[in-house]
PDB file of N, CA and C in Angstrom:
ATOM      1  N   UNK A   1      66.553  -8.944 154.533  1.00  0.00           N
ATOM      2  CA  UNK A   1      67.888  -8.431 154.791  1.00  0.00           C
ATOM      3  C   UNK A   1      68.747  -8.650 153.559  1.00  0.00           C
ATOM      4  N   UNK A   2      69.044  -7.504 152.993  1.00  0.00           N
ATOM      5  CA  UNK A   2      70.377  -7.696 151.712  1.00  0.00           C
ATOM      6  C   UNK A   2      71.524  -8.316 152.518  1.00  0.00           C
ATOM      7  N   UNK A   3      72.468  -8.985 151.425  1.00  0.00           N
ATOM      8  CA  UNK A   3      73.665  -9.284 151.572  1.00  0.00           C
ATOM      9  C   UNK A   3      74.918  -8.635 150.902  1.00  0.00           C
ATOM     10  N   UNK A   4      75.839  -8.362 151.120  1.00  0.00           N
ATOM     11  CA  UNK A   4      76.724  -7.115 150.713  1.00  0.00           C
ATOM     12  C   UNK A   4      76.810  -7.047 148.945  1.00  0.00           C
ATOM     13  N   UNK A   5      76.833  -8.565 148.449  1.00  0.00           N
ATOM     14  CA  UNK A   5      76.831  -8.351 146.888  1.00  0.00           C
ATOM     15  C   UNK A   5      75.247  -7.778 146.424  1.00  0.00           C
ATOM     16  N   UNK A   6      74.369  -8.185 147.284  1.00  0.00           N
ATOM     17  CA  UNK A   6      73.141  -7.227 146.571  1.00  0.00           C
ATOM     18  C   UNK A   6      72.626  -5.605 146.577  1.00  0.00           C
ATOM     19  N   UNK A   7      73.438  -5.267 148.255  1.00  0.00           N
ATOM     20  CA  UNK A   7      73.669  -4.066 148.408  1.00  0.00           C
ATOM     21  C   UNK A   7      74.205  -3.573 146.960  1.00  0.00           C
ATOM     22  N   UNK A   8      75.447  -3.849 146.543  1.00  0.00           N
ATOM     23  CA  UNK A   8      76.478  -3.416 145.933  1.00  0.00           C
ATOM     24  C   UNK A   8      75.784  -3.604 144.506  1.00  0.00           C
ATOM     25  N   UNK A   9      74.584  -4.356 144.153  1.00  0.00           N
ATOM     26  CA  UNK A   9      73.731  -4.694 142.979  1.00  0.00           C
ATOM     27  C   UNK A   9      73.553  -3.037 142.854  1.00  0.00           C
ATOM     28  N   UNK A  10      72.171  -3.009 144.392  1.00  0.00           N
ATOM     29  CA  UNK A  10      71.591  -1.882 144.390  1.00  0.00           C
ATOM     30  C   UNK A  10      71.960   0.072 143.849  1.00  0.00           C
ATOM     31  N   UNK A  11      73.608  -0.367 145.061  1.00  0.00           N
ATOM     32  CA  UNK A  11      74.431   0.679 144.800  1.00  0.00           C
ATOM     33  C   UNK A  11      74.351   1.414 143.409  1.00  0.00           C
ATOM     34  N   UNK A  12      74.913   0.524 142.220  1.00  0.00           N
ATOM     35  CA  UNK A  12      75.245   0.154 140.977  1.00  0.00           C
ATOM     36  C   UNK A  12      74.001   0.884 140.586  1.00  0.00           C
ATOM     37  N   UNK A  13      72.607   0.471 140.686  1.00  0.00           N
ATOM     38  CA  UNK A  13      71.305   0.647 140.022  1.00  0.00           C
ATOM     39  C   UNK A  13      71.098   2.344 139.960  1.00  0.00           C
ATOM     40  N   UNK A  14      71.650   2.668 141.588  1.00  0.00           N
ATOM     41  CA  UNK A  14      70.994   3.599 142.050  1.00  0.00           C
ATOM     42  C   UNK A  14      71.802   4.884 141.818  1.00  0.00           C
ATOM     43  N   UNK A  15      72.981   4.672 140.949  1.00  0.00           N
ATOM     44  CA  UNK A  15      73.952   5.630 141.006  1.00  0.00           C
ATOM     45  C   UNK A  15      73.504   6.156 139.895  1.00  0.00           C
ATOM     46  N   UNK A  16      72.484   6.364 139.098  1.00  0.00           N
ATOM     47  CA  UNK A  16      71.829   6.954 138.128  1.00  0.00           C
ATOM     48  C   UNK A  16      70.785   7.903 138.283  1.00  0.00           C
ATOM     49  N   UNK A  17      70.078   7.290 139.091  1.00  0.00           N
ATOM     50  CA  UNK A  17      69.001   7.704 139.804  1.00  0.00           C
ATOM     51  C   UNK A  17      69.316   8.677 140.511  1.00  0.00           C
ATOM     52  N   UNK A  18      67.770  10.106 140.507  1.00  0.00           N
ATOM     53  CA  UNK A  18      67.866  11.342 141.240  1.00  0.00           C
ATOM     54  C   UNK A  18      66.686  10.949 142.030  1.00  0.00           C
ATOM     55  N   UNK A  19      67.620  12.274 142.956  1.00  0.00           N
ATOM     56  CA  UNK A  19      66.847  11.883 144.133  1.00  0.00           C
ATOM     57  C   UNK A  19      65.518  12.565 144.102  1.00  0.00           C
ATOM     58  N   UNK A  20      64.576  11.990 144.724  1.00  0.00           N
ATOM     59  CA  UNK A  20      63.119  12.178 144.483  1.00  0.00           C
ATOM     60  C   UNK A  20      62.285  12.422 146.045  1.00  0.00           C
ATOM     61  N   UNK A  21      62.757  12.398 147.023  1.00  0.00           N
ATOM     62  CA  UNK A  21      62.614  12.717 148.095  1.00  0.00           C
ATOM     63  C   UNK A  21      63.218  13.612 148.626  1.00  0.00           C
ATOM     64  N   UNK A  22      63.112  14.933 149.461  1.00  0.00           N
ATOM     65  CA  UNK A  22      63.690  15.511 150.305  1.00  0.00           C
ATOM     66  C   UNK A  22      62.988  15.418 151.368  1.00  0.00           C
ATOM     67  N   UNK A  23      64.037  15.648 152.581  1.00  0.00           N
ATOM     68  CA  UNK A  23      63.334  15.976 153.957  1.00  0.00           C
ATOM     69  C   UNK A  23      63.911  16.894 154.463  1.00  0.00           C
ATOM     70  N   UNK A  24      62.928  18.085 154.977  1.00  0.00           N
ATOM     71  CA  UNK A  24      63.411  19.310 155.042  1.00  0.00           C
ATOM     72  C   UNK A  24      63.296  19.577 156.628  1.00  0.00           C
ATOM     73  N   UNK A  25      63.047  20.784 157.153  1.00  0.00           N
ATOM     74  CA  UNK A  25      62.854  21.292 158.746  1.00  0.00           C
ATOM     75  C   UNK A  25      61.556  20.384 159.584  1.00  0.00           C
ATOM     76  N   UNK A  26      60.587  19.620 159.138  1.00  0.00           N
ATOM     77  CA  UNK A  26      59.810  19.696 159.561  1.00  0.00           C
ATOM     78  C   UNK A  26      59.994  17.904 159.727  1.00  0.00           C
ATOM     79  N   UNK A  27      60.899  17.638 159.380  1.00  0.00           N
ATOM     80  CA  UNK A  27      61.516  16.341 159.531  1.00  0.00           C
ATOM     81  C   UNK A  27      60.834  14.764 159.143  1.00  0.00           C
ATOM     82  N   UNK A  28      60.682  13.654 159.132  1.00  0.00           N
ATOM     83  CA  UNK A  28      59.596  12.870 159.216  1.00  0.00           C
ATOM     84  C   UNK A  28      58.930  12.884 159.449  1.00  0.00           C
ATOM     85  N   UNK A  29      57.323  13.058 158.838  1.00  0.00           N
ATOM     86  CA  UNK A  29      56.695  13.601 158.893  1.00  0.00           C
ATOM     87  C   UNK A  29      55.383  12.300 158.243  1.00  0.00           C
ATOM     88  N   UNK A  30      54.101  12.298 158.649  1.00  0.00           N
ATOM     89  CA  UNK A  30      53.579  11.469 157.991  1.00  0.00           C
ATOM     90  C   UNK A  30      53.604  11.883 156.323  1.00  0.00           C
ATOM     91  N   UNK A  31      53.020  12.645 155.521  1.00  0.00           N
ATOM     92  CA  UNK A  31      53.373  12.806 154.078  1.00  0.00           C
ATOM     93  C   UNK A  31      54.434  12.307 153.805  1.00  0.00           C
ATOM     94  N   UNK A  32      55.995  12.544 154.137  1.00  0.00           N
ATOM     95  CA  UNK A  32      57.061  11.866 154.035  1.00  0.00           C
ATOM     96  C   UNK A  32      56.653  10.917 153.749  1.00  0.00           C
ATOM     97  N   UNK A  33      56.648   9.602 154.877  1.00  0.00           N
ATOM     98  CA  UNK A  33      56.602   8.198 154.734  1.00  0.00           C
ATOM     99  C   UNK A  33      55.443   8.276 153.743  1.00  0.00           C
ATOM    100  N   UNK A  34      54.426   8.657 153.903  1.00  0.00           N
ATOM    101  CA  UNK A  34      53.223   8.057 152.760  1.00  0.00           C
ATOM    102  C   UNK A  34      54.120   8.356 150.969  1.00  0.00           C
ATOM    103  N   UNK A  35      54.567   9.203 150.457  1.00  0.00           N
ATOM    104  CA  UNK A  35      55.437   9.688 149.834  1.00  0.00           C
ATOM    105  C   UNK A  35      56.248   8.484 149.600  1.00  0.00           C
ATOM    106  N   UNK A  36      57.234   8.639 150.346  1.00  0.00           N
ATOM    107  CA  UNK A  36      58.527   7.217 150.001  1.00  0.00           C
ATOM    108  C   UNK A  36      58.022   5.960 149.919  1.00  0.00           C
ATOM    109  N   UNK A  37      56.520   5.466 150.807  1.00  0.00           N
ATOM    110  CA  UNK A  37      56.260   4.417 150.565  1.00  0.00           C
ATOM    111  C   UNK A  37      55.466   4.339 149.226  1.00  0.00           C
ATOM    112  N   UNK A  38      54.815   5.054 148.753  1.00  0.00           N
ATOM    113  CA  UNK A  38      54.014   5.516 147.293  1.00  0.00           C
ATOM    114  C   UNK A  38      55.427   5.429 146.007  1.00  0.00           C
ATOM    115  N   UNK A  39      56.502   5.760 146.227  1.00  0.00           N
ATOM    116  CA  UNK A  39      57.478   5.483 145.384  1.00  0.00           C
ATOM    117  C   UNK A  39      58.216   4.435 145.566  1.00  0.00           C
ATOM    118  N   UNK A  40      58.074   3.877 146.671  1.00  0.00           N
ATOM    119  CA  UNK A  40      59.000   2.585 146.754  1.00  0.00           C
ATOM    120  C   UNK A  40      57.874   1.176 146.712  1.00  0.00           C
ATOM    121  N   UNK A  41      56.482   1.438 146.322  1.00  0.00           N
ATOM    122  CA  UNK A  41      55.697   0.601 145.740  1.00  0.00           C
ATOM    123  C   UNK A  41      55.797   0.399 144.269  1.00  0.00           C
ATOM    124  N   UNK A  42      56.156   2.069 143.575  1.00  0.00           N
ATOM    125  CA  UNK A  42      56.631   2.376 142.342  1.00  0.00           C
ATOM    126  C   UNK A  42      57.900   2.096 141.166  1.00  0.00           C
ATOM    127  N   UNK A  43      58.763   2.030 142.541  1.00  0.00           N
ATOM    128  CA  UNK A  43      60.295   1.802 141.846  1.00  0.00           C
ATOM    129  C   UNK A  43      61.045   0.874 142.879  1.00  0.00           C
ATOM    130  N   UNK A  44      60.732   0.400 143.575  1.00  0.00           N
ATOM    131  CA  UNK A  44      61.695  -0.824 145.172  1.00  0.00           C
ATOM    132  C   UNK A  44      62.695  -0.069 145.181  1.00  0.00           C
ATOM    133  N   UNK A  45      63.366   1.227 144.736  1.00  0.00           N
ATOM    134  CA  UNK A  45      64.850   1.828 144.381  1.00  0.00           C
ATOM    135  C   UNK A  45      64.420   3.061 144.568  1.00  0.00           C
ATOM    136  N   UNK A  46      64.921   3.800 146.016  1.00  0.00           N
ATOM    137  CA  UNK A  46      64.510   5.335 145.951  1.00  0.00           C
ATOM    138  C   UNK A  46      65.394   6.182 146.371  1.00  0.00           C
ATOM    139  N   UNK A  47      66.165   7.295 145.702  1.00  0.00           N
ATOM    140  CA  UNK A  47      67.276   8.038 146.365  1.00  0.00           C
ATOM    141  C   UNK A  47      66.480   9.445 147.251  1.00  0.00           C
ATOM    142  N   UNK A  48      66.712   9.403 148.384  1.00  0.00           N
ATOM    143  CA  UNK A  48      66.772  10.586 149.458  1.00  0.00           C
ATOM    144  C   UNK A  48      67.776  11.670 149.832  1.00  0.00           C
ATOM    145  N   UNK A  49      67.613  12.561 150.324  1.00  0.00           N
ATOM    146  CA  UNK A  49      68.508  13.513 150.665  1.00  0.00           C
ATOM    147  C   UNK A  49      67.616  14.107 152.132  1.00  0.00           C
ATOM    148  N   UNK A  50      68.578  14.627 152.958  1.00  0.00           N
ATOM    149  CA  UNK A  50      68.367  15.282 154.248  1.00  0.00           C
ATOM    150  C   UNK A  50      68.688  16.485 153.842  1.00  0.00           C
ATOM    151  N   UNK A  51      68.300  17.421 153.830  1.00  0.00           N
ATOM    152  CA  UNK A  51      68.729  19.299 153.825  1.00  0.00           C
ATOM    153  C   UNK A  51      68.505  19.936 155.103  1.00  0.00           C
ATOM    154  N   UNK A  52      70.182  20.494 154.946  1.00  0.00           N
ATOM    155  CA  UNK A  52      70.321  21.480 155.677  1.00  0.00           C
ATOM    156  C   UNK A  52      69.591  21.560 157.237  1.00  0.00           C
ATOM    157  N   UNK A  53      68.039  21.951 156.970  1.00  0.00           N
ATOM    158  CA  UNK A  53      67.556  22.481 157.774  1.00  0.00           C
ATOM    159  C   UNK A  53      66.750  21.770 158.696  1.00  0.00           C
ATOM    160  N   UNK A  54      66.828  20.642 158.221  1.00  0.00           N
ATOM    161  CA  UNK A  54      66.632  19.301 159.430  1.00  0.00           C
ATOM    162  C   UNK A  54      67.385  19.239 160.346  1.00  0.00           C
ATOM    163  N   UNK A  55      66.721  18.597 161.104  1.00  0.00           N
ATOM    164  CA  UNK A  55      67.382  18.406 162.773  1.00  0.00           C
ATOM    165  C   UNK A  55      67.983  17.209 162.586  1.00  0.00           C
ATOM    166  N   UNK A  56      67.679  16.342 161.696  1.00  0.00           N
ATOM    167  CA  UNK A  56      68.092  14.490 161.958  1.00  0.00           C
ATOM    168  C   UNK A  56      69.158  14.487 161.114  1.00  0.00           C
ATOM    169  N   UNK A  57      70.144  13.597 161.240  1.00  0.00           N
ATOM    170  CA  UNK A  57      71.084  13.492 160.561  1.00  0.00           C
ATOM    171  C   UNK A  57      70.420  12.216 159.377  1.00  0.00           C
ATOM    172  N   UNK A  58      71.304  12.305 158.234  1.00  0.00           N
ATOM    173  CA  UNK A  58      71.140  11.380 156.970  1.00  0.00           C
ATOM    174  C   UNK A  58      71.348   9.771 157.727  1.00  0.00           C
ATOM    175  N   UNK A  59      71.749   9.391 158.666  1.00  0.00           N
ATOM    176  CA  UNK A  59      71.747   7.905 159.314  1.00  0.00           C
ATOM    177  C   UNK A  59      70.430   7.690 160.069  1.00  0.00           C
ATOM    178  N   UNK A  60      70.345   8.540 160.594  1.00  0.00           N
ATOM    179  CA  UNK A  60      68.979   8.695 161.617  1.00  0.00           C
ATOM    180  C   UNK A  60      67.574   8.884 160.443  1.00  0.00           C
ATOM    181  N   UNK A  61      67.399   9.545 159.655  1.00  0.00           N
ATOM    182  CA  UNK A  61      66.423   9.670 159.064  1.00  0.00           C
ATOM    183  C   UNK A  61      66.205   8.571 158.120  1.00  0.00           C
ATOM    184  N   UNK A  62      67.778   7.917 157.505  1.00  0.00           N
ATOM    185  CA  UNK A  62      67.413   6.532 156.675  1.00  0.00           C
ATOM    186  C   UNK A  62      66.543   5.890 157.577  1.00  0.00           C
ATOM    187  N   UNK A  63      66.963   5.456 158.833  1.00  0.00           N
ATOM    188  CA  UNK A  63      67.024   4.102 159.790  1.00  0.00           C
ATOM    189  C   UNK A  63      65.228   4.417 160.252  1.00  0.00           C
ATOM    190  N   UNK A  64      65.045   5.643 160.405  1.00  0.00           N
ATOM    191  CA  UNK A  64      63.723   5.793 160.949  1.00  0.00           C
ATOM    192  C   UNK A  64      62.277   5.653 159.442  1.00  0.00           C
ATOM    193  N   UNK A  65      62.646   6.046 158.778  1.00  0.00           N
ATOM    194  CA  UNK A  65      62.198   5.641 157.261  1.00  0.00           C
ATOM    195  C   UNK A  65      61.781   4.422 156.647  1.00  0.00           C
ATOM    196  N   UNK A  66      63.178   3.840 156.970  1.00  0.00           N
ATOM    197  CA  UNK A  66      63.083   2.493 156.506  1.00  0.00           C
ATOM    198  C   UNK A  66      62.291   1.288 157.504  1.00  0.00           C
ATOM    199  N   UNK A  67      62.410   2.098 159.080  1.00  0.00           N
ATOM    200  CA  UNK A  67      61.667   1.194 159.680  1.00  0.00           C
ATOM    201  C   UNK A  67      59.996   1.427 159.691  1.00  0.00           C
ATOM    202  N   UNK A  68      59.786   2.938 159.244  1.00  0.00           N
ATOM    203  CA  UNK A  68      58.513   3.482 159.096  1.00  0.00           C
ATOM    204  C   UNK A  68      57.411   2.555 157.773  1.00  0.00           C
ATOM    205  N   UNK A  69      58.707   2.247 156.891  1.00  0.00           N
ATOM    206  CA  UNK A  69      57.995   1.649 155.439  1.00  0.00           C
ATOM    207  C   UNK A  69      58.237   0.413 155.045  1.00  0.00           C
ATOM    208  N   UNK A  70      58.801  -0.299 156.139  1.00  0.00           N
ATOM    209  CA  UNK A  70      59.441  -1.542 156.258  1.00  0.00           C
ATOM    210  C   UNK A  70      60.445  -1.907 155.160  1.00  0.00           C
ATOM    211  N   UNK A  71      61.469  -1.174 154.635  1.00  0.00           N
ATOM    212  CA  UNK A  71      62.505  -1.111 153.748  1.00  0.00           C
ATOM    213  C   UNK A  71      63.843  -1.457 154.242  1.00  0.00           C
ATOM    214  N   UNK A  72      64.973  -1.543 153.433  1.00  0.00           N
ATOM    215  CA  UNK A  72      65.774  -1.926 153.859  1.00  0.00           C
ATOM    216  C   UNK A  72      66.719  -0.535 153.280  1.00  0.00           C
ATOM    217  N   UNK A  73      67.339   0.126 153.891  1.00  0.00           N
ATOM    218  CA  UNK A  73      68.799   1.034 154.188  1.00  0.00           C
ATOM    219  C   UNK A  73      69.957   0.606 152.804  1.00  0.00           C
ATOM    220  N   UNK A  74      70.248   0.706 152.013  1.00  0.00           N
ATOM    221  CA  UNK A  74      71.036   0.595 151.092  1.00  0.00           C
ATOM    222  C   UNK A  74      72.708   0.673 151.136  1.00  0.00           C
ATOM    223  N   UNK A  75      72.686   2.298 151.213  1.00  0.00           N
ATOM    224  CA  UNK A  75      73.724   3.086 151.444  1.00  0.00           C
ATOM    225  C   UNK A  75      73.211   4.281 152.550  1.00  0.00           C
ATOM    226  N   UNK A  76      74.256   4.864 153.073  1.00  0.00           N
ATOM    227  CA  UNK A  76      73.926   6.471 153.357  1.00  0.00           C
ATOM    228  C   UNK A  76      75.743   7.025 153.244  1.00  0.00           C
ATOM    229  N   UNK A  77      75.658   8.242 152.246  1.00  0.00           N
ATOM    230  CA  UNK A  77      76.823   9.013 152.111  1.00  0.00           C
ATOM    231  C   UNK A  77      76.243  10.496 152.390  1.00  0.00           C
ATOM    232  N   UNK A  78      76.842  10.741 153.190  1.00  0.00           N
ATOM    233  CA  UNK A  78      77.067  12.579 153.021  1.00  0.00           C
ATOM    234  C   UNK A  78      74.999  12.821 153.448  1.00  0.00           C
ATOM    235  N   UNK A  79      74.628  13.339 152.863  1.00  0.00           N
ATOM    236  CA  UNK A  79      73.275  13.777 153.224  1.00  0.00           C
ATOM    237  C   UNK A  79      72.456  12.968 152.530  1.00  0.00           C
ATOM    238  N   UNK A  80      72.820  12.272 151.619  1.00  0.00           N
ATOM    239  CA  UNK A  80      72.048  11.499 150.704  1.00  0.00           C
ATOM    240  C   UNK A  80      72.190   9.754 151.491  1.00  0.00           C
ATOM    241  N   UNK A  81      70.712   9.271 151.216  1.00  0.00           N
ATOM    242  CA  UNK A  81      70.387   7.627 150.976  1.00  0.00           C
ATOM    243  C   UNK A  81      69.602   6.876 150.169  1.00  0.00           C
ATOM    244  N   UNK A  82      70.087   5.702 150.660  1.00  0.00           N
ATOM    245  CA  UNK A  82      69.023   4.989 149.304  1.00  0.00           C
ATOM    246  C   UNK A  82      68.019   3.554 150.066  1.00  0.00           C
ATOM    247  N   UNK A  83      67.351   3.746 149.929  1.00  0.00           N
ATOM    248  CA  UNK A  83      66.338   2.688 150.370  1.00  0.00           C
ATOM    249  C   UNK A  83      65.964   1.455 149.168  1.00  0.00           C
ATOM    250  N   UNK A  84      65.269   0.546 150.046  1.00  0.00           N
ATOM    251  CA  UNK A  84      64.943  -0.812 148.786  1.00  0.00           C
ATOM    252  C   UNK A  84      64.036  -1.227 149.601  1.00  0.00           C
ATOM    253  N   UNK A  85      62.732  -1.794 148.799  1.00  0.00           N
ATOM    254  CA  UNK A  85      61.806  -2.326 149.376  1.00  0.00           C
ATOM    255  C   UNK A  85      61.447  -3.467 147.927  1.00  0.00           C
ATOM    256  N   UNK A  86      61.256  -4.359 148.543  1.00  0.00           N
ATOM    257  CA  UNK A  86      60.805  -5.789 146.992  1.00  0.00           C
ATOM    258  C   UNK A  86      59.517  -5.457 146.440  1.00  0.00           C
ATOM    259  N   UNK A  87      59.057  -5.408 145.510  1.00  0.00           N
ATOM    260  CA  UNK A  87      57.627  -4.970 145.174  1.00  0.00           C
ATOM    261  C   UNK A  87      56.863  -6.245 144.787  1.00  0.00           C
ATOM    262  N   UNK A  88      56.411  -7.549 145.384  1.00  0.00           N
ATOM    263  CA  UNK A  88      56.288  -8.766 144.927  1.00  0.00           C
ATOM    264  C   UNK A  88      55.329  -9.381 143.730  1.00  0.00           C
ATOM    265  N   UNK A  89      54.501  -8.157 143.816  1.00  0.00           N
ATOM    266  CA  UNK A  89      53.766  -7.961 142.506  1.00  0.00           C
ATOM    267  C   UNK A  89      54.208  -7.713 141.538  1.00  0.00           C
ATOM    268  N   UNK A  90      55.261  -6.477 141.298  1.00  0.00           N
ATOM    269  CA  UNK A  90      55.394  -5.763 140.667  1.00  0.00           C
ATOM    270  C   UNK A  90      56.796  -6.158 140.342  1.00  0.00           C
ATOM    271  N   UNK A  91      57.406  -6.702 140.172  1.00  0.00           N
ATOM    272  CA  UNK A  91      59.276  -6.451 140.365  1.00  0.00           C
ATOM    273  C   UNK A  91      59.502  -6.192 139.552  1.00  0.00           C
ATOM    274  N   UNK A  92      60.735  -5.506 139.303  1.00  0.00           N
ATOM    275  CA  UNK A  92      61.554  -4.794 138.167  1.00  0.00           C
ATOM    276  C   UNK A  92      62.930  -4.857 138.674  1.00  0.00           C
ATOM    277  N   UNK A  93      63.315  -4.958 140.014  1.00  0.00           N
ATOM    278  CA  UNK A  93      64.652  -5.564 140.459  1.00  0.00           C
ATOM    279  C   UNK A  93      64.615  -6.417 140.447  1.00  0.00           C
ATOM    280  N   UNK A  94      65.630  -7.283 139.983  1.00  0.00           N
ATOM    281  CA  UNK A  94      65.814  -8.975 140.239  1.00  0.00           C
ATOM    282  C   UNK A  94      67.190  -9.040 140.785  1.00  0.00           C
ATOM    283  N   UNK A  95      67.461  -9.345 142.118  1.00  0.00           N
ATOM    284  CA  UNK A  95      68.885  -9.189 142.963  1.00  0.00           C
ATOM    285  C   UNK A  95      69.342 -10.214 142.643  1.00  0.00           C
ATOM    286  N   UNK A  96      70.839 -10.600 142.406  1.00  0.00           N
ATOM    287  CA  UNK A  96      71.824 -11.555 142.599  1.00  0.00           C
ATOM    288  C   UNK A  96      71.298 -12.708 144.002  1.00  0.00           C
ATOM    289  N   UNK A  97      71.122 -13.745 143.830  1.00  0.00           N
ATOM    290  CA  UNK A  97      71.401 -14.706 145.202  1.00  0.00           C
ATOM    291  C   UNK A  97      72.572 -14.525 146.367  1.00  0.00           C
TER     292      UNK A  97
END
């Protein structure tokens, strides 16, 4: 579980970062999760977007995602989110205490 100053680490990291996921009509989907979890083994830092033509809203599709890939929810604005998962092997984030 983040705490609001590491959220706000994340925020910071991620406001650079494009988004590399979409989820389109066909909604969560297994590829999806295999996908986000394949990049969030890659980068612990992944920006998403919901389009249009989905049925789930950008809160609903973080929350189901993140519980799909065992991640943690970042932000969600507007259609876009951001997920975080620790890579314990691998790290390249190092969060504030």
């Amino acid at each position: 579980m983040l705490n609001s100053k590491q959220r706000a680490q994340l925020r910071g990291i991620a406001n650079s970062y494009d988004t590399i996921l979409h989820i389109g009509k066909c909604g969560i989907i297994d590829t999806v999760v295999k996908q986000a979890d394949d990049a969030l083994t890659a980068r612990e830092l992944i920006k998403c977007c919901v389009l249009e033509a989905c049925e789930l809203s950008s809160r609903a599709a973080a929350d189901t995602l993140s519980e799909k890939t065992g991640s943690d929810v970042v932000q969600v604005i507007g259609s876009r989110f951001i997920l975080y998962r620790e890579n314990k092997e691998n790290k390249k984030i190092f969060l504030v205490k």
